[in-house]
C-alpha atoms as a PDB file:
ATOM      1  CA  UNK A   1      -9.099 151.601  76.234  1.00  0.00           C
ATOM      2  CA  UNK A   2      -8.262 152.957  79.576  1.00  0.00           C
ATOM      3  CA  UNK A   3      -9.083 156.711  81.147  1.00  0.00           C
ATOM      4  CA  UNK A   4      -8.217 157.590  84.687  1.00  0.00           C
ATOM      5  CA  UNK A   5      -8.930 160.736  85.782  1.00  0.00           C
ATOM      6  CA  UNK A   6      -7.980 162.139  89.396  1.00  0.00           C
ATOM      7  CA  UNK A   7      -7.474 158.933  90.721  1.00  0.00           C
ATOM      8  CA  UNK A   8      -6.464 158.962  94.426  1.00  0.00           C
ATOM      9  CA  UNK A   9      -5.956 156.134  97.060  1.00  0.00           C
ATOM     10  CA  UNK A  10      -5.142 155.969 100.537  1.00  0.00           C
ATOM     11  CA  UNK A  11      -4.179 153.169 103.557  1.00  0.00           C
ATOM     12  CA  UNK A  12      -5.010 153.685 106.768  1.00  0.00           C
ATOM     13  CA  UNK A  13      -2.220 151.460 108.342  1.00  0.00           C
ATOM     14  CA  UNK A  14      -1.399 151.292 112.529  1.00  0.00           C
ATOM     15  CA  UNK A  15       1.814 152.977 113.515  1.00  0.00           C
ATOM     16  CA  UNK A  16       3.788 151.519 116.680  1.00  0.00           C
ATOM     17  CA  UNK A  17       6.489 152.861 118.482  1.00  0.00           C
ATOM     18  CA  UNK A  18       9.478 150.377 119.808  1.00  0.00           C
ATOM     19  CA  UNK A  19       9.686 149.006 122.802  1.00  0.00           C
ATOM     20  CA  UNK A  20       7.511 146.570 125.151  1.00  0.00           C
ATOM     21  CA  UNK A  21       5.725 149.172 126.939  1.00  0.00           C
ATOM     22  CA  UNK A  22       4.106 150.644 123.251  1.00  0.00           C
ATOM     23  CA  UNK A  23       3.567 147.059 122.180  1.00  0.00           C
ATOM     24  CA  UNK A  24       1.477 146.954 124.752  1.00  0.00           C
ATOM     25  CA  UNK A  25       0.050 150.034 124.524  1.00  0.00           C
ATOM     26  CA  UNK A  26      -0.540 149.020 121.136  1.00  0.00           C
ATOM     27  CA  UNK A  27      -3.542 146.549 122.237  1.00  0.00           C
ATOM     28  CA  UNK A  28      -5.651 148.744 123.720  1.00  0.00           C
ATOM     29  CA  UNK A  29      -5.067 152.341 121.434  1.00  0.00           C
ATOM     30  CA  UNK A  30      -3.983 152.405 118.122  1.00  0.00           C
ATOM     31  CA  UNK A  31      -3.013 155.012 116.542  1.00  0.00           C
ATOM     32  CA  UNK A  32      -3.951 155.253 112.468  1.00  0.00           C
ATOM     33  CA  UNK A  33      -1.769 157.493 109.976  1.00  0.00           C
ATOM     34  CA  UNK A  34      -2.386 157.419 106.298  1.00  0.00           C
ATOM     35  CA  UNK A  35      -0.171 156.493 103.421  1.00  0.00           C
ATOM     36  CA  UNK A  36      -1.247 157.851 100.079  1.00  0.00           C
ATOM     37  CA  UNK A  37      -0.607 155.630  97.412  1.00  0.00           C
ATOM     38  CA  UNK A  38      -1.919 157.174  94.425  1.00  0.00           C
ATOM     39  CA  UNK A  39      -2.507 160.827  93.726  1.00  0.00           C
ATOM     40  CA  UNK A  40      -4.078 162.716  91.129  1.00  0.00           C
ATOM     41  CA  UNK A  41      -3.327 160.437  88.935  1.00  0.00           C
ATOM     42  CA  UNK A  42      -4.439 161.150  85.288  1.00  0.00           C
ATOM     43  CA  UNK A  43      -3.743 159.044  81.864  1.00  0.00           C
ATOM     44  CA  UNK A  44      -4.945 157.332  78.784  1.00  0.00           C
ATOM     45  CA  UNK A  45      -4.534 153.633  77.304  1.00  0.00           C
ATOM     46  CA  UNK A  46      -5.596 153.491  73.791  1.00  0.00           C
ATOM     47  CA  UNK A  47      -6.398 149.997  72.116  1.00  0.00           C
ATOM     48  CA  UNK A  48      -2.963 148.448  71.143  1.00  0.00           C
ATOM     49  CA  UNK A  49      -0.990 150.620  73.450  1.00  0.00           C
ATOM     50  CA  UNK A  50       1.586 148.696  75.662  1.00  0.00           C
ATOM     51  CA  UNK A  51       1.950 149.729  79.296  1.00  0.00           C
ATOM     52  CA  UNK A  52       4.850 148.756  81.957  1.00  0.00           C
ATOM     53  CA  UNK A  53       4.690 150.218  85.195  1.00  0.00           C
ATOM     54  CA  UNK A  54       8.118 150.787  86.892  1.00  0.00           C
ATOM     55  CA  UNK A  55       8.590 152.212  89.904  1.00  0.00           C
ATOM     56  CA  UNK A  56       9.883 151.960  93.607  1.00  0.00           C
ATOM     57  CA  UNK A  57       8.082 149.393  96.814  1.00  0.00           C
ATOM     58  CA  UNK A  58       5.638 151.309  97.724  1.00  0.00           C
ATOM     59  CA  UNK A  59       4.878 153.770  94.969  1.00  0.00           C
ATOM     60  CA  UNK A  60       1.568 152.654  94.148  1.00  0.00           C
ATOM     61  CA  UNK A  61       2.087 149.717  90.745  1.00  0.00           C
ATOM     62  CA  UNK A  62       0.131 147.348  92.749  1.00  0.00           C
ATOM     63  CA  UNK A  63      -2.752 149.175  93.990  1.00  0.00           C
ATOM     64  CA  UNK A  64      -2.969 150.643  90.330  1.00  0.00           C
ATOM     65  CA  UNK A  65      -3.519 147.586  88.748  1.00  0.00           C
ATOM     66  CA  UNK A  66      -5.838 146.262  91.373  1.00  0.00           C
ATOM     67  CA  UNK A  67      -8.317 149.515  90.671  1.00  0.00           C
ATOM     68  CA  UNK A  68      -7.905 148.906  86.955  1.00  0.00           C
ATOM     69  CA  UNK A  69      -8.891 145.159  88.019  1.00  0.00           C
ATOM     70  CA  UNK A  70     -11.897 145.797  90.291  1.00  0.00           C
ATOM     71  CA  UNK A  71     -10.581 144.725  93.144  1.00  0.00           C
ATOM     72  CA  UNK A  72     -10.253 147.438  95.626  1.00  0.00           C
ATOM     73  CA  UNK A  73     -12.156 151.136  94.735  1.00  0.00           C
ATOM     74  CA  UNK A  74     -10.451 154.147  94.806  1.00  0.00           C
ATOM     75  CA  UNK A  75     -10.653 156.870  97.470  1.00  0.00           C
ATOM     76  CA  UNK A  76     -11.943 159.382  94.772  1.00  0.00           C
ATOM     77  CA  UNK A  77     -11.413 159.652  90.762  1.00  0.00           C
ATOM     78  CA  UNK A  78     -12.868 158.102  88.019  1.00  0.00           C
ATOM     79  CA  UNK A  79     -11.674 155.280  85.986  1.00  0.00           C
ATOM     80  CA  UNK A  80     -12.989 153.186  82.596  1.00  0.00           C
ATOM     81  CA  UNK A  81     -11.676 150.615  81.406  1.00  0.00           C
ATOM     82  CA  UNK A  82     -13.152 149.013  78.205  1.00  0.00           C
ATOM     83  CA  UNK A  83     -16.420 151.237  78.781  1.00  0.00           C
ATOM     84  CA  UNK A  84     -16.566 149.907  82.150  1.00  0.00           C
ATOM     85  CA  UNK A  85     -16.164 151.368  85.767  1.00  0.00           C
ATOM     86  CA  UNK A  86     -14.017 148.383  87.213  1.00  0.00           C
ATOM     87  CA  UNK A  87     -14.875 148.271  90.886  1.00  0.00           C
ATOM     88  CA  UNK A  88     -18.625 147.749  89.804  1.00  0.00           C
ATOM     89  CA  UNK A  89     -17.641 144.228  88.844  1.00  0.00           C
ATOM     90  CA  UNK A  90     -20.100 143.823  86.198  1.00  0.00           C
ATOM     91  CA  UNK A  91     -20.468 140.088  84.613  1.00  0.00           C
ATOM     92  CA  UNK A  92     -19.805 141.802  81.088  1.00  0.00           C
ATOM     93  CA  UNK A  93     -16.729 143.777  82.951  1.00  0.00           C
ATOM     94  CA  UNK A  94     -15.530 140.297  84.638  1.00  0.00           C
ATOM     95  CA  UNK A  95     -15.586 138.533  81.621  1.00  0.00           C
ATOM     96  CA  UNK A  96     -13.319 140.514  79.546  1.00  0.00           C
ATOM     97  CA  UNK A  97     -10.395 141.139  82.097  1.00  0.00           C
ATOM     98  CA  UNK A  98      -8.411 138.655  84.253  1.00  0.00           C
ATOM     99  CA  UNK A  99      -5.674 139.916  86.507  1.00  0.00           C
ATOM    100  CA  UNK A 100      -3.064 137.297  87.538  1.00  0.00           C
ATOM    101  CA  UNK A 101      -0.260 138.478  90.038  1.00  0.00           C
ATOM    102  CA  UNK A 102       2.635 136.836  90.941  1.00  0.00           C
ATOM    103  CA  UNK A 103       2.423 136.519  94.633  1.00  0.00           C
ATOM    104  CA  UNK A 104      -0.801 134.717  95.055  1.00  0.00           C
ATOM    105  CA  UNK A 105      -2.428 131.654  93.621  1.00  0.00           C
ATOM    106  CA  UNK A 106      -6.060 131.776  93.029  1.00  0.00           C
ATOM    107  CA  UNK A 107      -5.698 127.775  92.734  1.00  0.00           C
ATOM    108  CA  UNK A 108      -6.062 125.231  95.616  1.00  0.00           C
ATOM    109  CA  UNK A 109      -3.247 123.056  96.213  1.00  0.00           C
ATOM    110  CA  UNK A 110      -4.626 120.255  96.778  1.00  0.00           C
ATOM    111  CA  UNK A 111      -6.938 120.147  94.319  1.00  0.00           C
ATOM    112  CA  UNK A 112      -6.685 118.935  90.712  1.00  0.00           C
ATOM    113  CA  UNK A 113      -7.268 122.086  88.110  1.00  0.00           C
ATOM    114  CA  UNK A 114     -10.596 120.862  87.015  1.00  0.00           C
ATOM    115  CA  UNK A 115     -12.279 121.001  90.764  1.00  0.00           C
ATOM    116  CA  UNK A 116     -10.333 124.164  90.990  1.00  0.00           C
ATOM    117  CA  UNK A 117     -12.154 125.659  87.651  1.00  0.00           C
ATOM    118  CA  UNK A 118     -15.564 124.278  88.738  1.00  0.00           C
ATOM    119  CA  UNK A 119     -15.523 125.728  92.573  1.00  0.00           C
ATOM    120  CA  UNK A 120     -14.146 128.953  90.780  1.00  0.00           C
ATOM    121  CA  UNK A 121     -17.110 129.047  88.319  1.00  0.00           C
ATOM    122  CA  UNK A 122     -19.953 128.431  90.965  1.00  0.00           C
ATOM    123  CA  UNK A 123     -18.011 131.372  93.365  1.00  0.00           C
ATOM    124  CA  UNK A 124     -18.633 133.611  90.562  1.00  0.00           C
ATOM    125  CA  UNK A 125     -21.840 132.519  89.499  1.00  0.00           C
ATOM    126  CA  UNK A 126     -20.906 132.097  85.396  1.00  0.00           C
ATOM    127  CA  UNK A 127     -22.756 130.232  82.867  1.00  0.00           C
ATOM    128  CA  UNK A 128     -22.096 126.541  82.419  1.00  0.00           C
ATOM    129  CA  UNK A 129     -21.941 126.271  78.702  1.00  0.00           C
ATOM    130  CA  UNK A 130     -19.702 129.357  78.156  1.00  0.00           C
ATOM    131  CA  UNK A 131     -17.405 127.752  80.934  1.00  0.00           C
ATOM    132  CA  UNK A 132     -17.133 124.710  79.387  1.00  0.00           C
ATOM    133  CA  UNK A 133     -16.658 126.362  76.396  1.00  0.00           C
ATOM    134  CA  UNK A 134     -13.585 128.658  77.914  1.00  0.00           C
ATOM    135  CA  UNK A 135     -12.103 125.740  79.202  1.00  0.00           C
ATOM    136  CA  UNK A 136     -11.846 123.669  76.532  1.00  0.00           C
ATOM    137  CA  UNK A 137     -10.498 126.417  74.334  1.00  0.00           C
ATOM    138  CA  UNK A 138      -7.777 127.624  76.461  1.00  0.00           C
ATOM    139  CA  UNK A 139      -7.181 123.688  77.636  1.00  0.00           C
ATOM    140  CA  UNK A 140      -6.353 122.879  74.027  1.00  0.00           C
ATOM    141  CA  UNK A 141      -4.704 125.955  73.284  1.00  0.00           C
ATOM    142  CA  UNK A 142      -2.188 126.077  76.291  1.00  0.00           C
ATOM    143  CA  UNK A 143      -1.827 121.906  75.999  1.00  0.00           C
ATOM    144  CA  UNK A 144      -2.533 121.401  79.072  1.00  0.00           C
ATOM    145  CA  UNK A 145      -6.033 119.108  78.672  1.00  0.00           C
ATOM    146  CA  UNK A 146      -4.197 115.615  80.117  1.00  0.00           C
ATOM    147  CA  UNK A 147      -3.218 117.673  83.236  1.00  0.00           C
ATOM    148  CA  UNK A 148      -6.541 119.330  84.104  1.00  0.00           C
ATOM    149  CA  UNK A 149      -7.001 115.523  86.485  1.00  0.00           C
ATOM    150  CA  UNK A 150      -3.407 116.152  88.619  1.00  0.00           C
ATOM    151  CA  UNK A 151      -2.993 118.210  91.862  1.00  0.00           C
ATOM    152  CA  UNK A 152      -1.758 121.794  91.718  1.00  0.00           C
ATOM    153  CA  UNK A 153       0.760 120.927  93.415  1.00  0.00           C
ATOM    154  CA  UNK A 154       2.285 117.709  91.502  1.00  0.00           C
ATOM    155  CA  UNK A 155       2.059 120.536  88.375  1.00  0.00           C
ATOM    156  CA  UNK A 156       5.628 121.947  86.735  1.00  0.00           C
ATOM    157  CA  UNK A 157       5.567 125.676  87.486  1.00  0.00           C
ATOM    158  CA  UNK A 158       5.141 126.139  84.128  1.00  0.00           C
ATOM    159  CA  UNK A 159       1.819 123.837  84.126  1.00  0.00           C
ATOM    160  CA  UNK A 160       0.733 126.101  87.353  1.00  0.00           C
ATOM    161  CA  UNK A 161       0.876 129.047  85.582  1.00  0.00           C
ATOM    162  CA  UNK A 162      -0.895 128.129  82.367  1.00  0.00           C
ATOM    163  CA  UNK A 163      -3.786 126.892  84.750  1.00  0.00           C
ATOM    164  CA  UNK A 164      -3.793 130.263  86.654  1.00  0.00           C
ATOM    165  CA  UNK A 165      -4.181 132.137  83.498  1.00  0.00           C
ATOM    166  CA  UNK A 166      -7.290 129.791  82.369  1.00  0.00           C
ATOM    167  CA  UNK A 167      -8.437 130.396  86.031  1.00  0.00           C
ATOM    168  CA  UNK A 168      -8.038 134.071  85.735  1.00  0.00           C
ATOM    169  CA  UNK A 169      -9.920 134.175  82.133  1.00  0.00           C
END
């Protein structure tokens, strides 16, 4: 279940006019204008309800999700997701929602999966025995157990992204 009530969020970001002289300029003043991204926003998610989000760059789809997530906190608003105020980031909160997004890996490259998993589960502090226990669940159930020992980056795509969603969960 989600509820979002007068959810708002704001960027500061650094405007620049052309030209050399206001690059330069640029170094030494900045000047800050703000870009709303969300706005009043209001809606409910009950369990079993399927949600797309469809919309235009820049209206907001992205920084949505990553309030719903926990990762960033809104400017004002309230939102609950699963009884839980996200940007808290609550071990019982983490536990029950992953958020995997195209554009970045949460993996290292150079790593094989399983050091990956391990340096993921100290950074978040999680118990051992539930870990192991989530990993070899989702290892067996996305068949991907005899490739937890190869590089992220000798993976298929397909491989990659099977590991990112055990990563994520």
């Amino acid at each position: 279940m989600i509820v979002i009530r007068n959810l708002s969020k704001s960027y500061s970001v650094h405007k620049k006019e052309a030209g050399l002289l206001a690059s330069v300029q640029s170094l030494f003043v900045r000047r800050r204008i703000y870009r709303r991204a969300l706005h009043n926003i209001h809606m409910s998610v009950n369990e079993g309800e399927i949600l797309g989000l469809v919309g235009a760059n820049g209206a907001g789809k992205t920084t949505l999700v990553k309030i719903l997530a926990g990762i960033i906190h809104p400017d004002e608003g309230q939102v609950n997701v699963l009884g839980h105020t996200p940007w808290l980031r609550r071990n019982s909160f983490r536990r029950q929602i992953s958020l995997i997004m195209g554009q970045k890996a949460q993996l290292w490259w150079d790593l094989p999966a399983a050091d990956c998993f391990i340096l993921l589960r100290e950074i978040y502090g999680l118990d051992r025995r539930e870990f192991q226990h989530s990993l070899d669940y989702l290892t067996e159930q996305l068949d991907v157990r005899d490739q937890l020992h190869i590089q992220i980056r000798r993976l298929s795509l397909g491989e990659r992204m099977k590991m990112e969603l055990i990563a994520a969960t």
